[in-house]
PDB file of N, CA and C in Angstrom:
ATOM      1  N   UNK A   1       7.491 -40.691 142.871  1.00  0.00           N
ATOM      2  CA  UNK A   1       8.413 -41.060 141.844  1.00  0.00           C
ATOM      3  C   UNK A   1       9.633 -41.678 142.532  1.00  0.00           C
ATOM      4  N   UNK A   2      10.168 -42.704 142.086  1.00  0.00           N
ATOM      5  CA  UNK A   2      11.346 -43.523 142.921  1.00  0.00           C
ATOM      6  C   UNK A   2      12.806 -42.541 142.786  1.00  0.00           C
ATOM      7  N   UNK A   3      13.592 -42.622 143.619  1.00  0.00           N
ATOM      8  CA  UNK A   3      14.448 -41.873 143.663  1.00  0.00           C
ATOM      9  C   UNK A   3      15.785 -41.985 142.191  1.00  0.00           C
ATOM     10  N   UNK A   4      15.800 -43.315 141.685  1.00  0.00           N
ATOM     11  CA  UNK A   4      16.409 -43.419 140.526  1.00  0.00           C
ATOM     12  C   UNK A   4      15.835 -42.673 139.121  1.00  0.00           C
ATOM     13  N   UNK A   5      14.770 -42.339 139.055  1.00  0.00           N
ATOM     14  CA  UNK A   5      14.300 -41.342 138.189  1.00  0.00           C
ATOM     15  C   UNK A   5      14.413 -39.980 138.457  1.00  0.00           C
ATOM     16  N   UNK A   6      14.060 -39.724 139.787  1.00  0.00           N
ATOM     17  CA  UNK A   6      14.383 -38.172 139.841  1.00  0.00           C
ATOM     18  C   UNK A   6      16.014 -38.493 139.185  1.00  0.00           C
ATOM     19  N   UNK A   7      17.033 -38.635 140.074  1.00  0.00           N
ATOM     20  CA  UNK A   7      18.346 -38.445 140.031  1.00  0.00           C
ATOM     21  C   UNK A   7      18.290 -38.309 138.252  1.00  0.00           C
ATOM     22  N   UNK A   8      17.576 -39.070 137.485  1.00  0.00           N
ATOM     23  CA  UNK A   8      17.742 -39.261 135.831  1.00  0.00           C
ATOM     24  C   UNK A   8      17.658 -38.256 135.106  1.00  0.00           C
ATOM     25  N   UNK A   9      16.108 -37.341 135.767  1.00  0.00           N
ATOM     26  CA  UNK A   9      15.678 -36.260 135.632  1.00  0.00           C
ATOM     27  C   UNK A   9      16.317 -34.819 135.459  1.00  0.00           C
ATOM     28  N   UNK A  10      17.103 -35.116 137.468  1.00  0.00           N
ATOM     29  CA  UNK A  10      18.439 -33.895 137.243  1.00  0.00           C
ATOM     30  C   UNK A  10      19.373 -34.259 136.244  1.00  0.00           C
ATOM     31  N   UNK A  11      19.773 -35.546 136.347  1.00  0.00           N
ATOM     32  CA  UNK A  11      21.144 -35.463 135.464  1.00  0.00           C
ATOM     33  C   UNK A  11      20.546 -35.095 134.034  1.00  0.00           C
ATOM     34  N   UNK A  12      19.382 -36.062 133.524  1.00  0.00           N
ATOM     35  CA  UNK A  12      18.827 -35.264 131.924  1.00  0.00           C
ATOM     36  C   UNK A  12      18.716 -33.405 132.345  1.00  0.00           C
ATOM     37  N   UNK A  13      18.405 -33.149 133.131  1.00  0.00           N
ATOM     38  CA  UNK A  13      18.128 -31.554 133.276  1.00  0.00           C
ATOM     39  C   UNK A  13      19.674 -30.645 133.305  1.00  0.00           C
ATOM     40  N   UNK A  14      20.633 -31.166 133.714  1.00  0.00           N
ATOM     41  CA  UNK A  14      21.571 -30.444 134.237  1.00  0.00           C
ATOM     42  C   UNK A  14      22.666 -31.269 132.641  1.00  0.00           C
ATOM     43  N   UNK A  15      22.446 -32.185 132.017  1.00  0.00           N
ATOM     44  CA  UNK A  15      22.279 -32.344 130.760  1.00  0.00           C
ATOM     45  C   UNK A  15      22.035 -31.250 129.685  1.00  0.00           C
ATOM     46  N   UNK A  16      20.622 -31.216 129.695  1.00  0.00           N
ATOM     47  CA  UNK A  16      20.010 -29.909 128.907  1.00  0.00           C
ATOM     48  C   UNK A  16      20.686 -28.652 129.124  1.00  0.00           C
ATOM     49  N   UNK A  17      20.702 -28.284 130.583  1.00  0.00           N
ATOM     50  CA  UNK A  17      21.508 -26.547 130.919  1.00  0.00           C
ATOM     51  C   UNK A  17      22.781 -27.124 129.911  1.00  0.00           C
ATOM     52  N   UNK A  18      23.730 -27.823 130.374  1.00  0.00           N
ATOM     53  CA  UNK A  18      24.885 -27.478 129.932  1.00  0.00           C
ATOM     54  C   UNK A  18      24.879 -27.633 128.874  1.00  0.00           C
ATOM     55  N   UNK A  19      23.925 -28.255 127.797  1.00  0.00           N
ATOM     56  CA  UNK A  19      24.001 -27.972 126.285  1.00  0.00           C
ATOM     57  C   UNK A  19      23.600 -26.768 125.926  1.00  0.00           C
ATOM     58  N   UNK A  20      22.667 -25.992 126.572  1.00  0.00           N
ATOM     59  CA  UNK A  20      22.380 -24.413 126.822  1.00  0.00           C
ATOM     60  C   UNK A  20      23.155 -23.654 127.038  1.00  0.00           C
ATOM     61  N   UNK A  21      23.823 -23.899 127.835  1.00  0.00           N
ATOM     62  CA  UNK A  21      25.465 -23.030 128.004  1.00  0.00           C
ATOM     63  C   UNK A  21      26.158 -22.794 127.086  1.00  0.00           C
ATOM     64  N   UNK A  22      26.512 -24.576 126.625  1.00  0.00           N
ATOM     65  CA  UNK A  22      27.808 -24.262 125.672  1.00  0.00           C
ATOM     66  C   UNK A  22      27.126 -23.871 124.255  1.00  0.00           C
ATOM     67  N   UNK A  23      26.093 -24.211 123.853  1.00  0.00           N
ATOM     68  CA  UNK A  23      25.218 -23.651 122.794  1.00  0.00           C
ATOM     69  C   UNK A  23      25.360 -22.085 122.894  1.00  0.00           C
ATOM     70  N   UNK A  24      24.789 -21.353 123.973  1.00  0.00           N
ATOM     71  CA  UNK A  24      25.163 -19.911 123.913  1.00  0.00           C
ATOM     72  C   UNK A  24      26.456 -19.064 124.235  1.00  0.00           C
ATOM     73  N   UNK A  25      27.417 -20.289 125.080  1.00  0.00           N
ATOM     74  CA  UNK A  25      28.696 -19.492 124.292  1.00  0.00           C
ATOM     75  C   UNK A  25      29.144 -19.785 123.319  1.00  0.00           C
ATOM     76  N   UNK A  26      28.865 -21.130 122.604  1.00  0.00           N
ATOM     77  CA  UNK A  26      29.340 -21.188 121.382  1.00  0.00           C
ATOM     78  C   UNK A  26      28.693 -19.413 120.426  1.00  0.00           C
ATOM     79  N   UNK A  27      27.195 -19.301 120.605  1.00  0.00           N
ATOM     80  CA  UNK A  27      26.323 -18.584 119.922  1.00  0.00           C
ATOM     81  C   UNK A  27      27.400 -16.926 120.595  1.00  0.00           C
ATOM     82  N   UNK A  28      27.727 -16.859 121.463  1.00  0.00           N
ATOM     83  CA  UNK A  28      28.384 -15.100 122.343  1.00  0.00           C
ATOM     84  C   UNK A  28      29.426 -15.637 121.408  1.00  0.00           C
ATOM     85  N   UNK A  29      30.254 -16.446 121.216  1.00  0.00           N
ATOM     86  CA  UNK A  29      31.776 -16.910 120.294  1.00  0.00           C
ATOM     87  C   UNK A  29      31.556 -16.236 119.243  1.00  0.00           C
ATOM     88  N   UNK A  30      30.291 -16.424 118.278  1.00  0.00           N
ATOM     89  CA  UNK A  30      30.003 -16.121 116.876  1.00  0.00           C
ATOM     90  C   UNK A  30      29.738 -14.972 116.712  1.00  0.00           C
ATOM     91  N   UNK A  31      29.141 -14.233 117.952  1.00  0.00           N
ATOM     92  CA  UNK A  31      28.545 -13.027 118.184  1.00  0.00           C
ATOM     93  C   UNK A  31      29.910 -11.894 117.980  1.00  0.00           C
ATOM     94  N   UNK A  32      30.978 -12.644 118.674  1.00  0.00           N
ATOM     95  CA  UNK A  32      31.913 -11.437 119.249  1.00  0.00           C
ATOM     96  C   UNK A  32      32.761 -11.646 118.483  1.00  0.00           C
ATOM     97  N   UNK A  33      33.037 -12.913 117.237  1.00  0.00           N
ATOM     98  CA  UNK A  33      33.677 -13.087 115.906  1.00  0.00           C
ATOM     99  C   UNK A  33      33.208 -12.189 115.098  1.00  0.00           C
ATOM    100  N   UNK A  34      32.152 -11.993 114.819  1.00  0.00           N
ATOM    101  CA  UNK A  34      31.143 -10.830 113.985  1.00  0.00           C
ATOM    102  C   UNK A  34      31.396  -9.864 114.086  1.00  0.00           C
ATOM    103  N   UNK A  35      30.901  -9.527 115.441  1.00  0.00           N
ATOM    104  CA  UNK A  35      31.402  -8.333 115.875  1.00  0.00           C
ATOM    105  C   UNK A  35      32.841  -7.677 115.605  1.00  0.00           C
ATOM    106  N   UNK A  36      33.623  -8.597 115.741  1.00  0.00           N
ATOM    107  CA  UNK A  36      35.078  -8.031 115.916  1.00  0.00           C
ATOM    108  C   UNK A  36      35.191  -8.069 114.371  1.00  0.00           C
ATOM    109  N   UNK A  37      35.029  -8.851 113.250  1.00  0.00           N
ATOM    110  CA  UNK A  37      35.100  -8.792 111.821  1.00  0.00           C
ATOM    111  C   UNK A  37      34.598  -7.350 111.679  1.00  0.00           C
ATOM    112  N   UNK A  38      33.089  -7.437 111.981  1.00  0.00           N
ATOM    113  CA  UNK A  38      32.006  -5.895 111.438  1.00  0.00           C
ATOM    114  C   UNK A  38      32.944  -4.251 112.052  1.00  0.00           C
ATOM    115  N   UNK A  39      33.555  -4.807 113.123  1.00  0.00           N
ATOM    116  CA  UNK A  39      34.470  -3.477 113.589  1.00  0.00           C
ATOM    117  C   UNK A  39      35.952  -3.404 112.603  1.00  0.00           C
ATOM    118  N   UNK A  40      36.776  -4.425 112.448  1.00  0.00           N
ATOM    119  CA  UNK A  40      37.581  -4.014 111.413  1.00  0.00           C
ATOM    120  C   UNK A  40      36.856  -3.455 110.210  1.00  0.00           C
ATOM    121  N   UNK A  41      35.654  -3.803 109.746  1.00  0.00           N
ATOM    122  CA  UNK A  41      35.500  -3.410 108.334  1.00  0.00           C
ATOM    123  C   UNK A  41      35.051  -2.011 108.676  1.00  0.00           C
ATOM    124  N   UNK A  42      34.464  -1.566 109.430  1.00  0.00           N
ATOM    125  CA  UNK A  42      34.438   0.015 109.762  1.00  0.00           C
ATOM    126  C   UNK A  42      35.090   0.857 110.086  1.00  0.00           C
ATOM    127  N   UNK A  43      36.251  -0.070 110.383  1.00  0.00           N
ATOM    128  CA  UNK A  43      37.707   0.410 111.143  1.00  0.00           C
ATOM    129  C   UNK A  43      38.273   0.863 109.252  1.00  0.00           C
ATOM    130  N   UNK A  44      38.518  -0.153 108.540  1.00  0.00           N
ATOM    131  CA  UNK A  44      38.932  -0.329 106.693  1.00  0.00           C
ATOM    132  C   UNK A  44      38.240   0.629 105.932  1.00  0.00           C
ATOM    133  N   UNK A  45      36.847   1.020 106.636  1.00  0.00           N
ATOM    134  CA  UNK A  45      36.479   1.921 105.734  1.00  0.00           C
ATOM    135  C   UNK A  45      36.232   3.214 105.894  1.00  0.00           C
ATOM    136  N   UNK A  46      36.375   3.473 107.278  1.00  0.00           N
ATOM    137  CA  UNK A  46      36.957   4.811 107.807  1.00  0.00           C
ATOM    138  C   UNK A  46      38.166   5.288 107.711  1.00  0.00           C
ATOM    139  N   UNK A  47      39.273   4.673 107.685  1.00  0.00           N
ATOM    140  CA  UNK A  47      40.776   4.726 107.022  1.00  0.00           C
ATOM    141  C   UNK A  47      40.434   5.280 105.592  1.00  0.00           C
ATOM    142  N   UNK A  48      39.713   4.092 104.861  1.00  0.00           N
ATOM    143  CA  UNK A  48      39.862   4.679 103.546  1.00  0.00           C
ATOM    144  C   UNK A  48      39.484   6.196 103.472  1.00  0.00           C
ATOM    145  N   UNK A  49      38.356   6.307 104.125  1.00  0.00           N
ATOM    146  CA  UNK A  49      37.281   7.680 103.694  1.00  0.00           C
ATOM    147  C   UNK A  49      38.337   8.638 104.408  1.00  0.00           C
ATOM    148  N   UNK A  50      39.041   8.641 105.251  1.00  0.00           N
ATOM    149  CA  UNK A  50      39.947   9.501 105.910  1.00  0.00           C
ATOM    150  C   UNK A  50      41.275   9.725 104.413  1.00  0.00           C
ATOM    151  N   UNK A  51      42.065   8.802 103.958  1.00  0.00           N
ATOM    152  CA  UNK A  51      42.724   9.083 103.080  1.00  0.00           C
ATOM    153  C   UNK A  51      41.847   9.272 101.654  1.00  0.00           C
ATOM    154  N   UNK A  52      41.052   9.044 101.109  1.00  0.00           N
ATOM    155  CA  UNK A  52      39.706   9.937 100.544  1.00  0.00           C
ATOM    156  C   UNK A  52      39.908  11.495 100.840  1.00  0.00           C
ATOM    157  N   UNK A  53      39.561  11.760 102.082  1.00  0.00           N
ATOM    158  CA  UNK A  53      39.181  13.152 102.409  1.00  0.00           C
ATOM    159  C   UNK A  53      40.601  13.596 102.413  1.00  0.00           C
ATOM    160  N   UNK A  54      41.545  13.122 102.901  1.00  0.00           N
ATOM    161  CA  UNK A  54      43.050  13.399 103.280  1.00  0.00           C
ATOM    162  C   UNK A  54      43.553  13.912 101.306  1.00  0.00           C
ATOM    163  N   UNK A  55      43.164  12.757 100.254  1.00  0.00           N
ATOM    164  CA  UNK A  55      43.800  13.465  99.515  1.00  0.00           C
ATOM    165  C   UNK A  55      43.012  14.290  98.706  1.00  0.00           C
ATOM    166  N   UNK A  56      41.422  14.523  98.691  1.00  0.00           N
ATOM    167  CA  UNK A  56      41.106  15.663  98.309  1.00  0.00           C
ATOM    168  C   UNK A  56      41.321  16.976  99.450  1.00  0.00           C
ATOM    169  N   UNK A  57      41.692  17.102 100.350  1.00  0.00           N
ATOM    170  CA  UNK A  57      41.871  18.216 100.666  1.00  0.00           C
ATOM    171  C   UNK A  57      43.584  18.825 100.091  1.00  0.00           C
ATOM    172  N   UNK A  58      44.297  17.755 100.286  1.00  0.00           N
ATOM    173  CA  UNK A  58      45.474  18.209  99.321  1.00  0.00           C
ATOM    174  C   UNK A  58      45.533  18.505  98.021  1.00  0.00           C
ATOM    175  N   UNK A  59      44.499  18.076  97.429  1.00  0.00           N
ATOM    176  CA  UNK A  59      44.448  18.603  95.856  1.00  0.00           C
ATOM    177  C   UNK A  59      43.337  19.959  96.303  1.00  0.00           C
ATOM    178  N   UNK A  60      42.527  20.223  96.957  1.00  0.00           N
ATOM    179  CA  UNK A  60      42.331  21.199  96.899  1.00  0.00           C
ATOM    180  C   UNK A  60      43.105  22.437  97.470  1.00  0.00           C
ATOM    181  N   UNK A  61      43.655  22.306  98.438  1.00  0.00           N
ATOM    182  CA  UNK A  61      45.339  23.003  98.595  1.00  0.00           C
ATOM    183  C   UNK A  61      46.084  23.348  98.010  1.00  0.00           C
ATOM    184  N   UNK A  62      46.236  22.137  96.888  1.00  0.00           N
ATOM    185  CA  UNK A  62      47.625  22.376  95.771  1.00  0.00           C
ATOM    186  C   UNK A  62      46.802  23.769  94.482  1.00  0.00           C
ATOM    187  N   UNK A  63      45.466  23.120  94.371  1.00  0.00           N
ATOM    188  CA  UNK A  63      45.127  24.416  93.429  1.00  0.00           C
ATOM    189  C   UNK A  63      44.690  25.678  93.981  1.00  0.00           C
ATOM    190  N   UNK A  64      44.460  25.754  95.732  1.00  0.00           N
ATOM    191  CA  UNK A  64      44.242  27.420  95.968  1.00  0.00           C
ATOM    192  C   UNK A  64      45.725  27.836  95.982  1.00  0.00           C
ATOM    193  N   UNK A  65      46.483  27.261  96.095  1.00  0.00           N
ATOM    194  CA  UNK A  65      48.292  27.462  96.332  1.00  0.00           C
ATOM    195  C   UNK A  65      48.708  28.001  94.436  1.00  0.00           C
ATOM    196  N   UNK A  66      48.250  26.764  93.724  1.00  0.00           N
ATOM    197  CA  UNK A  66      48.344  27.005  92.302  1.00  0.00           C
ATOM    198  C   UNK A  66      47.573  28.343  91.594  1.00  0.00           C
ATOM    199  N   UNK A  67      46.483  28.508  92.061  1.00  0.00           N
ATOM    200  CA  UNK A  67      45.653  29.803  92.008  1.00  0.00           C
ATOM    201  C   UNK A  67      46.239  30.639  92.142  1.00  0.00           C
ATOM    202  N   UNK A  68      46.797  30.789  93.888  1.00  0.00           N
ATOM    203  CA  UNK A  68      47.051  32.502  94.248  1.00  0.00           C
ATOM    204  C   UNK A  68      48.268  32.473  93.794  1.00  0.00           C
ATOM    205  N   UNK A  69      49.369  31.677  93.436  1.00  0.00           N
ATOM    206  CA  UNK A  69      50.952  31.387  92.857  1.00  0.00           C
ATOM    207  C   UNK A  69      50.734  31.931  91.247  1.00  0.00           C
ATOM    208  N   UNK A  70      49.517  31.232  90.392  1.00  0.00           N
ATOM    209  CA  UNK A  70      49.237  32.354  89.286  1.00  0.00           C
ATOM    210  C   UNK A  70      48.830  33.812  89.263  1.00  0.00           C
ATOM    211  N   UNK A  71      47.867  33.951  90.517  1.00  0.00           N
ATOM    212  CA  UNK A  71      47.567  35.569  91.168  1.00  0.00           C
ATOM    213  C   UNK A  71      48.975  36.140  91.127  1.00  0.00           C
ATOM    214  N   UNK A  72      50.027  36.195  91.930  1.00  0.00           N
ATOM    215  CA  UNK A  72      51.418  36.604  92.030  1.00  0.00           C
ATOM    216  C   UNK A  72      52.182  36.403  91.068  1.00  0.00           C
ATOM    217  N   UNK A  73      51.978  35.659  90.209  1.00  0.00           N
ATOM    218  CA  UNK A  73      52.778  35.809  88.645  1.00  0.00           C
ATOM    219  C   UNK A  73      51.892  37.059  88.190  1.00  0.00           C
ATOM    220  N   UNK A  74      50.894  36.917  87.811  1.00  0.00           N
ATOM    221  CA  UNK A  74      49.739  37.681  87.127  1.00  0.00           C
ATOM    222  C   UNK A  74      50.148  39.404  87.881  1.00  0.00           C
ATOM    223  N   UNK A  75      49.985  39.485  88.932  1.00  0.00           N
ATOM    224  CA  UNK A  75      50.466  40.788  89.604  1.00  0.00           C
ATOM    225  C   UNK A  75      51.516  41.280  88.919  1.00  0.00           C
ATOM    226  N   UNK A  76      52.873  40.636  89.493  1.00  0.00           N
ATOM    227  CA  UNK A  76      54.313  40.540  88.710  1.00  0.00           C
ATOM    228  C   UNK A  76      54.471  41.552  87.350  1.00  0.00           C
ATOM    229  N   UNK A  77      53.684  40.646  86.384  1.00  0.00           N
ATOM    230  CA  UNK A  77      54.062  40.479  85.393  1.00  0.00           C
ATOM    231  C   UNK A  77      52.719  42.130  84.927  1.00  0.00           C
ATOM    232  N   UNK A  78      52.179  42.314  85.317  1.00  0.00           N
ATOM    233  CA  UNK A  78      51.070  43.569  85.232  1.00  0.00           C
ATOM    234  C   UNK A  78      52.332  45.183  85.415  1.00  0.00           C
ATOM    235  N   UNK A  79      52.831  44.477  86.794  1.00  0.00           N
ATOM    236  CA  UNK A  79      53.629  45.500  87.424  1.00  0.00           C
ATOM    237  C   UNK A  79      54.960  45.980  86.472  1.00  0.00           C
ATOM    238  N   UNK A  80      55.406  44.565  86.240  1.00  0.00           N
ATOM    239  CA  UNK A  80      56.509  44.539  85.258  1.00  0.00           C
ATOM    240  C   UNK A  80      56.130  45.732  84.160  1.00  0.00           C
ATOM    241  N   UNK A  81      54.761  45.441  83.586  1.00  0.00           N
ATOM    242  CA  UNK A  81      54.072  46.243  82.028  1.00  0.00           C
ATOM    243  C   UNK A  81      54.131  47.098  82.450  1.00  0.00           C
ATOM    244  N   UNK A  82      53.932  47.760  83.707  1.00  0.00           N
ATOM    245  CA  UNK A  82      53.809  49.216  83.952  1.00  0.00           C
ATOM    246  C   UNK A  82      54.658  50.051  84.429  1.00  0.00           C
ATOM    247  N   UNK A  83      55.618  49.218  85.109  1.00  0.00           N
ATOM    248  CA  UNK A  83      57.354  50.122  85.136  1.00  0.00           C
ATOM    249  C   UNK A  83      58.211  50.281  83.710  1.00  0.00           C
ATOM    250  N   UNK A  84      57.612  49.035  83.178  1.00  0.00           N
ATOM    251  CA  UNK A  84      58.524  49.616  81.869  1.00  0.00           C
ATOM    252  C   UNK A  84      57.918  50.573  81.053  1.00  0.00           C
ATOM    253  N   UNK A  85      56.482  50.152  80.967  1.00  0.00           N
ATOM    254  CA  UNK A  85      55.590  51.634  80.290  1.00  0.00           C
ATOM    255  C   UNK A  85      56.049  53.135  80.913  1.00  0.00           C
ATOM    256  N   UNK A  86      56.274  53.269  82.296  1.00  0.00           N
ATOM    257  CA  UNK A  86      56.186  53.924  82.746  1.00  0.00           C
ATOM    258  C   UNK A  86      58.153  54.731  82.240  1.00  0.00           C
ATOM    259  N   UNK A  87      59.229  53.520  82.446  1.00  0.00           N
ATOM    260  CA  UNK A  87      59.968  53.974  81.629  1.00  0.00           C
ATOM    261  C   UNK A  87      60.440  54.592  80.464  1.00  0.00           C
ATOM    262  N   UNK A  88      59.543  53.992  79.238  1.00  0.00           N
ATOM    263  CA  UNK A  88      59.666  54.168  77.939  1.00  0.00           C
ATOM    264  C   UNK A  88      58.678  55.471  78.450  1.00  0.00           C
ATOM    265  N   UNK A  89      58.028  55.993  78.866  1.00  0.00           N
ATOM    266  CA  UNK A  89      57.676  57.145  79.122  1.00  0.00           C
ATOM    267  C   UNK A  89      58.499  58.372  79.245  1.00  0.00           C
ATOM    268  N   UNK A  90      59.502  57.626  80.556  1.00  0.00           N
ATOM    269  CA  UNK A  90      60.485  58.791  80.604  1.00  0.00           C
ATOM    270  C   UNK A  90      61.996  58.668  80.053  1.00  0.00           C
ATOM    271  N   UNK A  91      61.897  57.420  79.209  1.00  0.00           N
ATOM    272  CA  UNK A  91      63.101  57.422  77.901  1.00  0.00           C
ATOM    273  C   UNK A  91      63.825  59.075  77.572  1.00  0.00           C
ATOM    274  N   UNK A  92      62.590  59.825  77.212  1.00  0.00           N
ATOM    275  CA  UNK A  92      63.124  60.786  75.845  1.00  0.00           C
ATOM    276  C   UNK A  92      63.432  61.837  77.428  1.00  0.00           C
ATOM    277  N   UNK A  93      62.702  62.036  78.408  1.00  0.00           N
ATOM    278  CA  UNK A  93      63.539  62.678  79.687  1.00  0.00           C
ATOM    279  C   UNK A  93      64.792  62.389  79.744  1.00  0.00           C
ATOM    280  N   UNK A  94      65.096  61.431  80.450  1.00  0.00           N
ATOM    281  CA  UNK A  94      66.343  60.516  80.544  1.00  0.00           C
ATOM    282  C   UNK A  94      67.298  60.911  79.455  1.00  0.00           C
ATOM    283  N   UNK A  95      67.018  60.945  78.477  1.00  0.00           N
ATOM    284  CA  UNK A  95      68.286  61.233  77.292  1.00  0.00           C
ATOM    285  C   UNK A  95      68.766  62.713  77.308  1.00  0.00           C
ATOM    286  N   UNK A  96      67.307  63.190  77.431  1.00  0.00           N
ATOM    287  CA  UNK A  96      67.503  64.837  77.719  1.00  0.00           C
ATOM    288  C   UNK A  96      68.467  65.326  78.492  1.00  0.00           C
ATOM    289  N   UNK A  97      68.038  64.830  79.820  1.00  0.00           N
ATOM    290  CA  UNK A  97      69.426  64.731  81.196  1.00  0.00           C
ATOM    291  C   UNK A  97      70.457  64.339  80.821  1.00  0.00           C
ATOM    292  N   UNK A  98      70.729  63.077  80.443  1.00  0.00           N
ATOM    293  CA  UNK A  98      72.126  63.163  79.905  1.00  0.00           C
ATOM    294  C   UNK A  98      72.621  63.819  79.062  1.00  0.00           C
ATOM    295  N   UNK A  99      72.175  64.233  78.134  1.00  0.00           N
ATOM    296  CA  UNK A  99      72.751  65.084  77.031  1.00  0.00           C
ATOM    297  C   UNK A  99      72.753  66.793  77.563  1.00  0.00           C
ATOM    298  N   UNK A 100      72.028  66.986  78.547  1.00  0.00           N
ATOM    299  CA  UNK A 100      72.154  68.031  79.534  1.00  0.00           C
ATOM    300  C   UNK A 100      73.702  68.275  80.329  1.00  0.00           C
ATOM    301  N   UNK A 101      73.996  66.901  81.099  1.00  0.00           N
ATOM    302  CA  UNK A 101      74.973  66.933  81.429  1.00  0.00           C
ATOM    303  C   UNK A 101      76.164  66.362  80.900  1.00  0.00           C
ATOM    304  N   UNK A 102      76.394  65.692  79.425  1.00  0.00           N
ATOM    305  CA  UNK A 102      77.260  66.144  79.155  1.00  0.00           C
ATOM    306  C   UNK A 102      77.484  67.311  78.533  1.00  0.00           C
ATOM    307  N   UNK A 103      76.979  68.111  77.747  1.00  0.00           N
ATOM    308  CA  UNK A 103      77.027  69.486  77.239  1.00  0.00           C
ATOM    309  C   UNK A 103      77.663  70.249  78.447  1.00  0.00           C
ATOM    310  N   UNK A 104      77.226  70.159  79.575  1.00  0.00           N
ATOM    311  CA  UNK A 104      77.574  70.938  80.592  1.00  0.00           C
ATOM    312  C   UNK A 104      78.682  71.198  80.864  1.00  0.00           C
ATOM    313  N   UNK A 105      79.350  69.059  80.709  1.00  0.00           N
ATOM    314  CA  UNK A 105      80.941  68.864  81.183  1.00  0.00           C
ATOM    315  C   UNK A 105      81.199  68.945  79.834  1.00  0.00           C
ATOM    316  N   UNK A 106      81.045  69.269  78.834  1.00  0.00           N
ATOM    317  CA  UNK A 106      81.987  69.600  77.505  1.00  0.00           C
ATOM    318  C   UNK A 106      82.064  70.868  77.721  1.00  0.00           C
ATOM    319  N   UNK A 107      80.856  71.890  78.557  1.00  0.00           N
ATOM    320  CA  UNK A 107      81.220  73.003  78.236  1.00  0.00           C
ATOM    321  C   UNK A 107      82.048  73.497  80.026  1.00  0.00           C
ATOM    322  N   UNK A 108      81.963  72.486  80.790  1.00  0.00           N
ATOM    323  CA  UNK A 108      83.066  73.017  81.996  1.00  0.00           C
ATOM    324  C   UNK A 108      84.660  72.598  81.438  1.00  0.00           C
ATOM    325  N   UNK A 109      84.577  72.281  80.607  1.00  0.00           N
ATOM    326  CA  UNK A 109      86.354  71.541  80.286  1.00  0.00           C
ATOM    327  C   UNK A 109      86.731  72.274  78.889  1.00  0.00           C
ATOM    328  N   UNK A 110      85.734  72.961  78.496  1.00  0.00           N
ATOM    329  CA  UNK A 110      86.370  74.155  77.393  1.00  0.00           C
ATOM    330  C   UNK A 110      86.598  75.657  77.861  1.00  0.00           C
TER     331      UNK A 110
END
């Protein structure tokens, strides 16, 4: 083969590579555009699912908080019924005693 064809050959060949090249970095360009898009959107939707989970665990917080905060009213207010029951119990005592001691001091000052 005469030497002006080879030389044609490499240059068509070394032609071809470098359209191969820039073809596959153009193609790694698109790859690692993708890529980097497909990672924000997993990045966007793991955020979300995090504030998702972030505010149901605060609403479930606010009602075991709201729960045991009605538990402690509910106690309260049980306890309340039963000191005063327990008062009006000893009402007609109580009057007794006093009327015990004043009789006593009406009758130490006569």
């Amino acid at each position: 083969m005469p030497r002006p064809e080879v030389l044609d050959q490499i240059q068509t060949a070394e032609d071809e590579a470098d359209e191969i090249v820039a073809e596959a970095e153009a193609e790694r360009d698109d790859r690692i555009a993708d890529a980097r898009e497909r990672a924000a959107e997993i990045r966007e939707e793991a955020e979300a699912e995090a504030r998702e989970l972030k505010e149901q665990r605060l609403a479930d917080a606010r009602e075991e908080i709201e729960d045991e905060r009605e538990a402690i009213l509910e106690e309260g207010r049980q306890k309340r019924e039963r000191l005063a029951a327990e008062a009006s119990e000893r009402e007609d005592d109580a009057v007794e005693f006093v009327l015990d001691l004043f009789e006593e001091a009406v009758h130490a000052q006569t």
